[in-house]
Protein backbone atom coordinates (compact mmCIF):
# COMPACT_ATOMS: atom_id res chain seq x y z
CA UNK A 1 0.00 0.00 0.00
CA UNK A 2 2.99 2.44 0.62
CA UNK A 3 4.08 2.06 -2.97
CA UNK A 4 0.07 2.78 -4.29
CA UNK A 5 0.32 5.63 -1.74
CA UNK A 6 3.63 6.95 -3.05
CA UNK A 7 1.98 6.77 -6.74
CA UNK A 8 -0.98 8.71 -6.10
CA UNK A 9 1.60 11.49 -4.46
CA UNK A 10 3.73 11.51 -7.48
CA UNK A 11 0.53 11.63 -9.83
CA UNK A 12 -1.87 13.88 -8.27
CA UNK A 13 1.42 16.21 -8.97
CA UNK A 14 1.19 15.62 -12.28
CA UNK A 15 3.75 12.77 -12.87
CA UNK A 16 2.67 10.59 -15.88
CA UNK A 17 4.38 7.91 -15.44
CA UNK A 18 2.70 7.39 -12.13
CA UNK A 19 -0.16 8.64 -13.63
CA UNK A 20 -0.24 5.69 -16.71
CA UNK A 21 0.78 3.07 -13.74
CA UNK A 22 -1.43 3.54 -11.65
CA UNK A 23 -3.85 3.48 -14.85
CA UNK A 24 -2.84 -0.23 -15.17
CA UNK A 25 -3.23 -1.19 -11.64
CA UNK A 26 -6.31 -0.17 -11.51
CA UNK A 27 -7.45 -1.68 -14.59
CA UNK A 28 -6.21 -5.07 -14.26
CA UNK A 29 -6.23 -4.83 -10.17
CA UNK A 30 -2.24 -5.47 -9.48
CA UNK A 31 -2.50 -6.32 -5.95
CA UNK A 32 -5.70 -4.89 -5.88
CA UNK A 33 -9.30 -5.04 -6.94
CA UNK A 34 -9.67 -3.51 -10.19
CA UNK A 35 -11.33 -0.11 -10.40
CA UNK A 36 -12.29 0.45 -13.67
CA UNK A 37 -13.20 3.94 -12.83
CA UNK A 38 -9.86 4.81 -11.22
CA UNK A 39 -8.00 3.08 -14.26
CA UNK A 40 -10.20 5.90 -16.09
CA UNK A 41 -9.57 8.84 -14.26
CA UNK A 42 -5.46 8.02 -14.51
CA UNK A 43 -5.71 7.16 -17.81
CA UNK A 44 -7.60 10.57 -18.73
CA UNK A 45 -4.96 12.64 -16.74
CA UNK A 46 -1.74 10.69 -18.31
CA UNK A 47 -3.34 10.96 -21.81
CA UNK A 48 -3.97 14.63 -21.90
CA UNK A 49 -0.63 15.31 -21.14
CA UNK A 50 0.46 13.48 -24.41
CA UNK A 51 0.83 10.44 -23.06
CA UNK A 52 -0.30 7.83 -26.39
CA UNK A 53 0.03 4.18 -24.22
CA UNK A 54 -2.85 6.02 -22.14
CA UNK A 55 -5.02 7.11 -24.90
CA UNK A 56 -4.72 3.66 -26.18
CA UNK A 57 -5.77 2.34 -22.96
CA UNK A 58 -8.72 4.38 -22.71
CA UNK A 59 -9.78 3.83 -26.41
CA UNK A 60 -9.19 -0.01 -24.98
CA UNK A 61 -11.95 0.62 -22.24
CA UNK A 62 -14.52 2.58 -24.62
CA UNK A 63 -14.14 -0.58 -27.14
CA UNK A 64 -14.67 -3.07 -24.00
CA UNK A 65 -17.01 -1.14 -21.80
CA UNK A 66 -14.74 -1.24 -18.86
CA UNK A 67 -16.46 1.25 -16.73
CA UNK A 68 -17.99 3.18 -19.52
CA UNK A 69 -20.56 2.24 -21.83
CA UNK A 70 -19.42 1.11 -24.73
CA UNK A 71 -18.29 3.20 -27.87
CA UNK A 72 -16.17 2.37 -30.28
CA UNK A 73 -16.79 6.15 -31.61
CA UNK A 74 -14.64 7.78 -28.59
CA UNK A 75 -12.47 4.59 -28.58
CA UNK A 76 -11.42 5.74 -32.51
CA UNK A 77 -11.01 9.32 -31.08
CA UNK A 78 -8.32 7.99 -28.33
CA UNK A 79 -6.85 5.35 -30.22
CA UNK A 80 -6.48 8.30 -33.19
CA UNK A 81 -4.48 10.12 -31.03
CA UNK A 82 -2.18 7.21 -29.71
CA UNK A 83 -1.70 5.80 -33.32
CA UNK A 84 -0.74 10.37 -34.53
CA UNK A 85 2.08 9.86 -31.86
CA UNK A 86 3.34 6.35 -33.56
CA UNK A 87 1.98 4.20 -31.93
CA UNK A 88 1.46 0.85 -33.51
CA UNK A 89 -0.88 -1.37 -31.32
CA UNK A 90 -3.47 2.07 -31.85
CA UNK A 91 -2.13 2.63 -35.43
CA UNK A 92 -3.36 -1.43 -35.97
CA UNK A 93 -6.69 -0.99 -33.73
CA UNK A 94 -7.54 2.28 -36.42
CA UNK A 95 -7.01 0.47 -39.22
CA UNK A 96 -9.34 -2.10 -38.41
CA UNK A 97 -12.09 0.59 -37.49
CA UNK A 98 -11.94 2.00 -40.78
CA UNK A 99 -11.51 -1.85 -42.61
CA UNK A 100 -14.87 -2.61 -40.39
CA UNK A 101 -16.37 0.89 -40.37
CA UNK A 102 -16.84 0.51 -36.50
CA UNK A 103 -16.96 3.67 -34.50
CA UNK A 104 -15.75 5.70 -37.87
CA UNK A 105 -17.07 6.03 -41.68
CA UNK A 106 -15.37 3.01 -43.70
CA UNK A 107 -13.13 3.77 -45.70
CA UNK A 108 -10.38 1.06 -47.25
CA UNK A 109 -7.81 3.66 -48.15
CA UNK A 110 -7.80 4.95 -44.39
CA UNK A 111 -7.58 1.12 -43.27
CA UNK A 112 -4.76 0.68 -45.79
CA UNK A 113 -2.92 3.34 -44.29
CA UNK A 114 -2.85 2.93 -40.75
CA UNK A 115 -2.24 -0.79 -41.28
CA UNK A 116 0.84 -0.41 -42.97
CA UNK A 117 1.91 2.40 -40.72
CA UNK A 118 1.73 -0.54 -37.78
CA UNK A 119 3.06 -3.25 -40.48
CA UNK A 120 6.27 -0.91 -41.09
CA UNK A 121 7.21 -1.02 -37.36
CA UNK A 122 6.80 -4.82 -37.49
CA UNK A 123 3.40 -5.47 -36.06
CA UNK A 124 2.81 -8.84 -36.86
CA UNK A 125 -1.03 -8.49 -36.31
CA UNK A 126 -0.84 -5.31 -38.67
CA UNK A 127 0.91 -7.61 -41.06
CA UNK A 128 -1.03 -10.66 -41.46
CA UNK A 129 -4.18 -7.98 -41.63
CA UNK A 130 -2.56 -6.59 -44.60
CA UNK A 131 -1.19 -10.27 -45.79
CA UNK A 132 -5.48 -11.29 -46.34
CA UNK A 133 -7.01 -8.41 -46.93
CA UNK A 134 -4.35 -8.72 -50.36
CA UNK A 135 -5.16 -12.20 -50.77
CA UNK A 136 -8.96 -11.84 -50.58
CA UNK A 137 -8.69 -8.29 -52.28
CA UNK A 138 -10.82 -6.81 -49.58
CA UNK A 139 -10.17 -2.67 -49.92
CA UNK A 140 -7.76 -3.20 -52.44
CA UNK A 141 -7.07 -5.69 -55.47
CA UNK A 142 -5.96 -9.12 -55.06
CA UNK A 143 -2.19 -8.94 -54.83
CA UNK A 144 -0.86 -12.63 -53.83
CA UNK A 145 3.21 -11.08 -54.27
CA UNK A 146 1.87 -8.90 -51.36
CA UNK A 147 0.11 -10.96 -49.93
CA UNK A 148 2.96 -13.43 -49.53
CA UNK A 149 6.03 -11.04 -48.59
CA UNK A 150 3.73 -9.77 -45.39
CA UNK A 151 2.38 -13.13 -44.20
CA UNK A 152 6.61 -13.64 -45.02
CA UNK A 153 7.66 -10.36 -42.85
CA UNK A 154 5.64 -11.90 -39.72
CA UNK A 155 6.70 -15.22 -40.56
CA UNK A 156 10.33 -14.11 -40.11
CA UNK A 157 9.67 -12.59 -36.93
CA UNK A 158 8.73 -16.11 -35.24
CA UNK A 159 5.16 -14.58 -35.56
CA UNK A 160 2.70 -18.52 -35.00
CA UNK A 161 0.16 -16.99 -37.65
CA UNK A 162 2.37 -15.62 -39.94
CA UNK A 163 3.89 -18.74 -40.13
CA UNK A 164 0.76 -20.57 -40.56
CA UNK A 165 -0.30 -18.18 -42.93
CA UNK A 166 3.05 -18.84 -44.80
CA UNK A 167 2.65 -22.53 -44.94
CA UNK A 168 -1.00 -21.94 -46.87
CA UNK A 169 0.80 -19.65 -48.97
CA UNK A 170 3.22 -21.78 -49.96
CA UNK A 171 0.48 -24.81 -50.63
CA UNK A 172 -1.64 -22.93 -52.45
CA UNK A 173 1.16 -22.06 -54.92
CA UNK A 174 -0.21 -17.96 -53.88
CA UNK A 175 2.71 -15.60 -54.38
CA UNK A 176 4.88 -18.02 -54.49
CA UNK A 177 5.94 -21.56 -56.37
CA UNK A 178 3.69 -24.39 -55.18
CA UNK A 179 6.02 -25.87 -52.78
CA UNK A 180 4.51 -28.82 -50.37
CA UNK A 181 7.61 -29.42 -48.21
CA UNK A 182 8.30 -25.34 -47.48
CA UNK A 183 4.14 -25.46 -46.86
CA UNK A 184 4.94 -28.44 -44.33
CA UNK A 185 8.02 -26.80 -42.82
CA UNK A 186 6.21 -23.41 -42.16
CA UNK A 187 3.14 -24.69 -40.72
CA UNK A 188 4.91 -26.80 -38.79
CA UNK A 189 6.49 -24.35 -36.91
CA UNK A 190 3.08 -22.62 -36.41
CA UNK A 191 2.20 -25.93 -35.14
CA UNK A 192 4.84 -26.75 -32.68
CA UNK A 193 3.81 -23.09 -31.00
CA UNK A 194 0.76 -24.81 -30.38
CA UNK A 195 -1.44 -22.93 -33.00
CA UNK A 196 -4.78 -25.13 -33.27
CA UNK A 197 -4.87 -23.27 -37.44
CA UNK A 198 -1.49 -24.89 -37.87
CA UNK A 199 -2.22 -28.22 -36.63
CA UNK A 200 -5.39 -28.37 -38.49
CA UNK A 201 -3.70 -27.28 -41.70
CA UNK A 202 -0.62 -29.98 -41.08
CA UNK A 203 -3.07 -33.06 -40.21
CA UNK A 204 -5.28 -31.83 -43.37
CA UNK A 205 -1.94 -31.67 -45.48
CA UNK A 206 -1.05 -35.27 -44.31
CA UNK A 207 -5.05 -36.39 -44.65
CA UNK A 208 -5.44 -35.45 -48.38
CA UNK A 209 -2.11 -33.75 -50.09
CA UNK A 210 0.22 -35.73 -52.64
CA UNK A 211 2.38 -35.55 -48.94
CA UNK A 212 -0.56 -38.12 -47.78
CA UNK A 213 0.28 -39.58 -44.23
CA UNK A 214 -2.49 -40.88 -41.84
CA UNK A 215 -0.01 -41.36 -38.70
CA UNK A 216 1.28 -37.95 -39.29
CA UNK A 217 -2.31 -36.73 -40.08
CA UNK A 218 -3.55 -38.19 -36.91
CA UNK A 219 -1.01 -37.13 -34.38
CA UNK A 220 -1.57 -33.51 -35.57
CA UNK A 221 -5.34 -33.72 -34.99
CA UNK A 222 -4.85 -35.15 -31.87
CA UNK A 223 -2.50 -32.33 -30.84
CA UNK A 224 -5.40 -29.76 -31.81
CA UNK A 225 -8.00 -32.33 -30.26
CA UNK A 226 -6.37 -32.53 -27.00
CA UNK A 227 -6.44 -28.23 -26.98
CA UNK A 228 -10.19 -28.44 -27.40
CA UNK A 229 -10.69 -27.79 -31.03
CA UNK A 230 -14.11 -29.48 -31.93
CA UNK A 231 -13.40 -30.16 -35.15
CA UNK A 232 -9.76 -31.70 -35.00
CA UNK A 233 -11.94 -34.04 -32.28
CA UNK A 234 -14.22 -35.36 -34.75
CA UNK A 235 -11.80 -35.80 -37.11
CA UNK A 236 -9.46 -38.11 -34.38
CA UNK A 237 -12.44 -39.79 -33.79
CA UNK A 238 -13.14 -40.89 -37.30
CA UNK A 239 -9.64 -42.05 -38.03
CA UNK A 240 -10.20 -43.91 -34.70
CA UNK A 241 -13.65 -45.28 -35.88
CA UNK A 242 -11.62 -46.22 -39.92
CA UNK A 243 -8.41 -47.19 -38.61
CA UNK A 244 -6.46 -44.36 -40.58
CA UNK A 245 -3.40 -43.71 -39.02
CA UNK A 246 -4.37 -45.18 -35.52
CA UNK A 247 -5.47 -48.48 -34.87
CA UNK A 248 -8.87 -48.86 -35.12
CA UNK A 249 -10.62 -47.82 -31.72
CA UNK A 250 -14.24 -48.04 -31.51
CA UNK A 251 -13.99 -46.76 -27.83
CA UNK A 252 -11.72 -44.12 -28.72
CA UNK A 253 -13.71 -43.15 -31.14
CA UNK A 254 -17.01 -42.89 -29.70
CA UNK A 255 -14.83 -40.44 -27.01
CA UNK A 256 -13.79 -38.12 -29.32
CA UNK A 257 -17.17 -37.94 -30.83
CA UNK A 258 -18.83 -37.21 -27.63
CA UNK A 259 -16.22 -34.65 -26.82
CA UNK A 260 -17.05 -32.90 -30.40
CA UNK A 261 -20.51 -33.50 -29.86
CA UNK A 262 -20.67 -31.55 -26.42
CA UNK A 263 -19.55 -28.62 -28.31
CA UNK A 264 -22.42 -28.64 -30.93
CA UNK A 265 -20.23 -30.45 -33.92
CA UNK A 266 -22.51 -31.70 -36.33
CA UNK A 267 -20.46 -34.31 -37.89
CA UNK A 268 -19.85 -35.98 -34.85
CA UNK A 269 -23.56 -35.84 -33.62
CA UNK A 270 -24.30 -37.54 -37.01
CA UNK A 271 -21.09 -40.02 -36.88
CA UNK A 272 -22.66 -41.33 -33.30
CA UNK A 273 -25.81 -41.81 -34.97
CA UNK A 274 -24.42 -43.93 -37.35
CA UNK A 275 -22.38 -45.81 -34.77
CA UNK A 276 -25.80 -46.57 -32.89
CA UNK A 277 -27.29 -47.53 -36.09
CA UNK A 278 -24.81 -50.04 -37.31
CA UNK A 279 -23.62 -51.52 -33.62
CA UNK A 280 -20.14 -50.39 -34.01
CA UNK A 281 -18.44 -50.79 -30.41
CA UNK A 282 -22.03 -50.52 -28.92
CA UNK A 283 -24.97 -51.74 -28.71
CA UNK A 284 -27.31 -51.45 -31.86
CA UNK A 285 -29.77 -49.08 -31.05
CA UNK A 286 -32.05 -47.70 -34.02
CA UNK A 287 -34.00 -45.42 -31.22
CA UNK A 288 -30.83 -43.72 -30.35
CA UNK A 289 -29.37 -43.51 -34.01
CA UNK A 290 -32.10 -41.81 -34.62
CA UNK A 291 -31.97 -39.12 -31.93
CA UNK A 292 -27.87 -38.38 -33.05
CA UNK A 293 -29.51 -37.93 -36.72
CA UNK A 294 -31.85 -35.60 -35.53
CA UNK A 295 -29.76 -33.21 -33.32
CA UNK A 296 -27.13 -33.09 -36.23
CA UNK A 297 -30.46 -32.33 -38.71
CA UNK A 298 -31.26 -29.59 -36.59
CA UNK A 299 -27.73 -28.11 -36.85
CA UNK A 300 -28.34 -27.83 -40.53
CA UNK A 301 -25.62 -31.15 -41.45
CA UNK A 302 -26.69 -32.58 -44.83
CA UNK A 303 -25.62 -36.01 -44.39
CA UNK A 304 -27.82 -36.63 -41.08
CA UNK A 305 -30.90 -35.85 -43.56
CA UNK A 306 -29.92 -38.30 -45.54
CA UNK A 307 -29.15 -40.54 -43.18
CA UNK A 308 -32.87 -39.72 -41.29
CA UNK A 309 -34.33 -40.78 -44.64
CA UNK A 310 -32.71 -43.91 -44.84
CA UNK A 311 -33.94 -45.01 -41.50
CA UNK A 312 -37.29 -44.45 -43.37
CA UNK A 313 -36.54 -46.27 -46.30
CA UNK A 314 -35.75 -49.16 -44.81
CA UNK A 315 -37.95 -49.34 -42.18
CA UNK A 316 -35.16 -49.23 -39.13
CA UNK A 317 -36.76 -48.50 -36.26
CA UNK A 318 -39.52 -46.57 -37.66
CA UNK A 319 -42.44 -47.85 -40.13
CA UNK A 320 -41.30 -47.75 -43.50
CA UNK A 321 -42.67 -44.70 -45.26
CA UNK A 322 -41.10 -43.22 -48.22
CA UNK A 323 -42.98 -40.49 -48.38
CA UNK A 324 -40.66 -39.46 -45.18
CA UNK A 325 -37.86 -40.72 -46.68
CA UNK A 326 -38.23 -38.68 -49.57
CA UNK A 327 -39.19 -35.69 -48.02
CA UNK A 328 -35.80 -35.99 -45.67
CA UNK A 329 -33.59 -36.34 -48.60
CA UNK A 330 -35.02 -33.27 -50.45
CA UNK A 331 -34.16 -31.59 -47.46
CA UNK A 332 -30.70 -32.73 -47.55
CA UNK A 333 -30.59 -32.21 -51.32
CA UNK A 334 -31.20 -28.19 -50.28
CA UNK A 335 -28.08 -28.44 -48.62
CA UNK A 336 -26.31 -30.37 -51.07
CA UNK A 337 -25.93 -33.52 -50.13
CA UNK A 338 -25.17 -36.05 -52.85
CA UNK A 339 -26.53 -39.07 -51.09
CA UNK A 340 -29.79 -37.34 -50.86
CA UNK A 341 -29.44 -36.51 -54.36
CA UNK A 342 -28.66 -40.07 -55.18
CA UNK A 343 -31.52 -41.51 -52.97
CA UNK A 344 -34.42 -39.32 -54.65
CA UNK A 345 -33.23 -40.58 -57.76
CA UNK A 346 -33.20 -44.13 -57.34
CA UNK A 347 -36.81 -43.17 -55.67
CA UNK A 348 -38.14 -41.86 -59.16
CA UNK A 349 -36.12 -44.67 -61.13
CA UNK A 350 -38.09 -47.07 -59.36
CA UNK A 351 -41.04 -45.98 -58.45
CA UNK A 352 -40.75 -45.88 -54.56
CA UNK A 353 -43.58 -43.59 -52.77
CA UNK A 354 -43.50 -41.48 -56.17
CA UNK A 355 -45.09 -42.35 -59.87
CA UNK A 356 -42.02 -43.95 -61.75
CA UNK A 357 -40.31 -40.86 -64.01
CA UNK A 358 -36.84 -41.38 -65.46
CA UNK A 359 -36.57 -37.51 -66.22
CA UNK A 360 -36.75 -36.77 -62.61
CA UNK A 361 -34.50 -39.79 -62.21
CA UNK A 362 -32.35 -38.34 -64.22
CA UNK A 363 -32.44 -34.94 -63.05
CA UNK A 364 -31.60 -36.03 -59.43
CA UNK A 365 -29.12 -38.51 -60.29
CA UNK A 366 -27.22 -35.84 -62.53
CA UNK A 367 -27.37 -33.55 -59.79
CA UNK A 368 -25.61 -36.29 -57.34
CA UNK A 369 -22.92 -36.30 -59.93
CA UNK A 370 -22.43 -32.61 -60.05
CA UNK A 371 -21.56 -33.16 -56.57
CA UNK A 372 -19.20 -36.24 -56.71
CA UNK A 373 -20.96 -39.28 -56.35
CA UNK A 374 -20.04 -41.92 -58.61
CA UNK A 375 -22.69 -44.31 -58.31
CA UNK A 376 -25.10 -41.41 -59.87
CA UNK A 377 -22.77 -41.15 -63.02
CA UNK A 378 -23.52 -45.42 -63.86
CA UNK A 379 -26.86 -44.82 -63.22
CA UNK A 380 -27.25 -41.96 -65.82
CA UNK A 381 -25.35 -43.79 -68.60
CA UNK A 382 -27.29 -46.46 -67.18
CA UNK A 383 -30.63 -44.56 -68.00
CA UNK A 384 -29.34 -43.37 -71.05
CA UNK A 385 -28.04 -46.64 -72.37
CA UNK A 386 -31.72 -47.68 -72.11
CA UNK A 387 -32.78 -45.09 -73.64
CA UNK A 388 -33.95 -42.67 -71.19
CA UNK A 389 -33.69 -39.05 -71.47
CA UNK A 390 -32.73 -38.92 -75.12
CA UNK A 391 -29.84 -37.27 -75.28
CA UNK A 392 -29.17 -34.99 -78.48
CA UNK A 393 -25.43 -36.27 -78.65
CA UNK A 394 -24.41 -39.54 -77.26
CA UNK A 395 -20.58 -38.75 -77.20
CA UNK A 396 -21.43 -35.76 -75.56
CA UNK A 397 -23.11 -37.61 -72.59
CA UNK A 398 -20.04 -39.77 -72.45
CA UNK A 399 -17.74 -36.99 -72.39
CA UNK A 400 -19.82 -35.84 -69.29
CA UNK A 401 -19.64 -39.25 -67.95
CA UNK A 402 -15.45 -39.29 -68.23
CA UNK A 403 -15.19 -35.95 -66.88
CA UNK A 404 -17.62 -36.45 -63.60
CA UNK A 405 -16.25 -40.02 -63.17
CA UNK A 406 -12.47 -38.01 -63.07
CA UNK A 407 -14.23 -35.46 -60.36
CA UNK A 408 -15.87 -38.13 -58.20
CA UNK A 409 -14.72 -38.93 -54.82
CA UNK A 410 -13.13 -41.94 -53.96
């Protein structure tokens, strides 16, 4: 308390130093409770003697509401006057104002400005900022050379988001040769910082890339699963439930699931349905199958629609109806879900629920195809081959067929 006491002295005198610290103890309660109106007061009296780490502070309080309402109008008016003095962390905070148009009138070329002003004293947020908005040509046109050498500048500077940034760069062949191992060395310093982007990138690099690696794949999501990243979790959990990379786990598995699933992942909710439905590692249990479909349906996932309908189809725990079926998959075909694409065709090629029609057949099963699935692309030169749909140019329709059979997923 002697040392708060000897503060106050020095700053009620007009000290700004003690002034600005006593700012911060206030504000973040060093030894003390905080007192966000104290923290103001100090702030107020340090910044109006010049002091820019003050105004920042207050313009950080407006922004927050830390014993003010909040305004991100007077928090541009104090961070404006710490970023005039030089400095960055305010210069940064402006430029995003103007990028968002919060508290201030957008304007791009303002953003631009103060975001390289920041960048040039090697901010690294200020420099990734400027490293997207050139890659996604927001306020100015694309530039990927740009983009690159300031996701490189950050980089450099041991920044873990440059350096993931970087890594894309460098897969993406954007600014830059196409260049898989600098991609995997750059994100993998990201990654070893701990930076959940990183180690999603990495185990998606290993997952899919020409670089394809399951074990490596899976240790990364792990890493990112074990930090709390819902996706990475229901991503371990399905190489867990395949056997890619791990060995096949069906306990494991369901874990990671669960874990995903507590945090409102729809892919997992849907993945434990179909673990219920076929008895993988648990009990079969069509009731409960259904319940994981549903909650995953409600979170908008296309593949527990189709998934819902199938139950219908078949009859699996429900009466068979495929009038529900079929109104299940054109909800997941809304959302673009192959399957469901797939399903309503074979519906109208057969005549299930629906009057037999092999244009709607068609129609759906082409649609499928657009999206990937293979099986639709036999059953439209299927269809045709019969002599359904009468196409105008047969070695057109088999050009199509060759060219969605090349785009189809495994």
């Amino acid at each position: 308390m002697e040392e708060l006491d000897h503060l106050q002295s020095l700053a009620m005198e007009g000290n700004v130093e003690a002034q600005l610290e006593l700012g911060r103890i206030f504000l973040y309660g060093r030894g003390i409770s905080p007192d966000y109106g104290k923290a103001h007061h100090w702030f107020t009296k340090a910044a109006d003697q010049g002091n820019a780490i003050a105004a920042h502070n207050l313009g950080y309080m407006h922004m927050n509401g830390l014993g003010v309402e909040t305004d991100t109008s007077k928090a541009a008016i104090w961070c404006r006057k710490a970023a005039e003095q030089g400095l960055a962390q305010s210069q940064f905070v402006l430029g995003l104002f103007y990028l968002e148009g919060d508290g201030v009138v957008q304007d791009y070329n303002a953003a631009l400005d103060w975001l390289h002003k920041a960048a040039e004293q090697g901010l690294n947020e200020a420099q990734n900022q400027l490293g997207l908005m050139y890659s996604e040509g927001v306020g100015v046109d694309q530039d990927y050379d740009k983009s690159f050498f300031w996701h490189k500048e950050s980089a450099e500077q041991g920044d873990p988001a440059g350096q993931y940034y970087l890594g894309c760069c460098y897969f993406n062949g954007q600014g830059v040769d196409q260049d898989y191992d600098k991609a995997v060395e750059w994100l993998s310093k990201a990654a070893d910082q701990g930076f959940i982007e990183a180690q999603l990138g990495l185990a998606s690099v290993y997952e899919a890339s020409p670089l394809k690696n399951y074990c490596a794949s899976a240790d990364w999501y792990l890493k990112a699963a074990q930090q709390g990243n819902s996706h990475a979790q229901e991503r371990i959990g399905s190489m867990y439930l395949n056997g890619n990379g791990v060995f096949q786990d069906y306990e494991k598995a369901l874990e990671w699931f669960l874990k995903a699933a507590n945090q409102g992942n729809p892919e997992a909710l849907n993945s434990i349905g179909a673990m219920y439905q076929k008895g993988w590692g648990i009990n079969q249990d069509y009731y409960k199958a259904m319940e994981f479909y549903h909650q995953a349906a409600e979170l908008g996932y296309p593949g527990a629609y189709y998934n819902i309908g199938h139950m219908y189809h078949d009859g699996l725990g429900v009466t068979q109806d495929y009038h529900k079926a079929m109104a299940w998959w054109e909800q997941g075909a809304k959302y673009g879900s192959p399957e469901s694409e797939y399903s309503l065709g074979a519906l109208f090629e057969l005549g299930q629920g629906v009057e037999q029609d092999f244009q709607k057949a068609l129609y759906w099963y082409r649609a499928a195809a657009d999206h990937g699935n293979g099986l639709a692309i036999t059953r439209v030169a299927s269809l045709y081959e019969k002599g359904h749909g009468n196409p105008d140019d047969p070695d057109k329709v088999m050009k199509w067929a060759f060219d969605m059979a090349s785009k189809a997923k495994p």
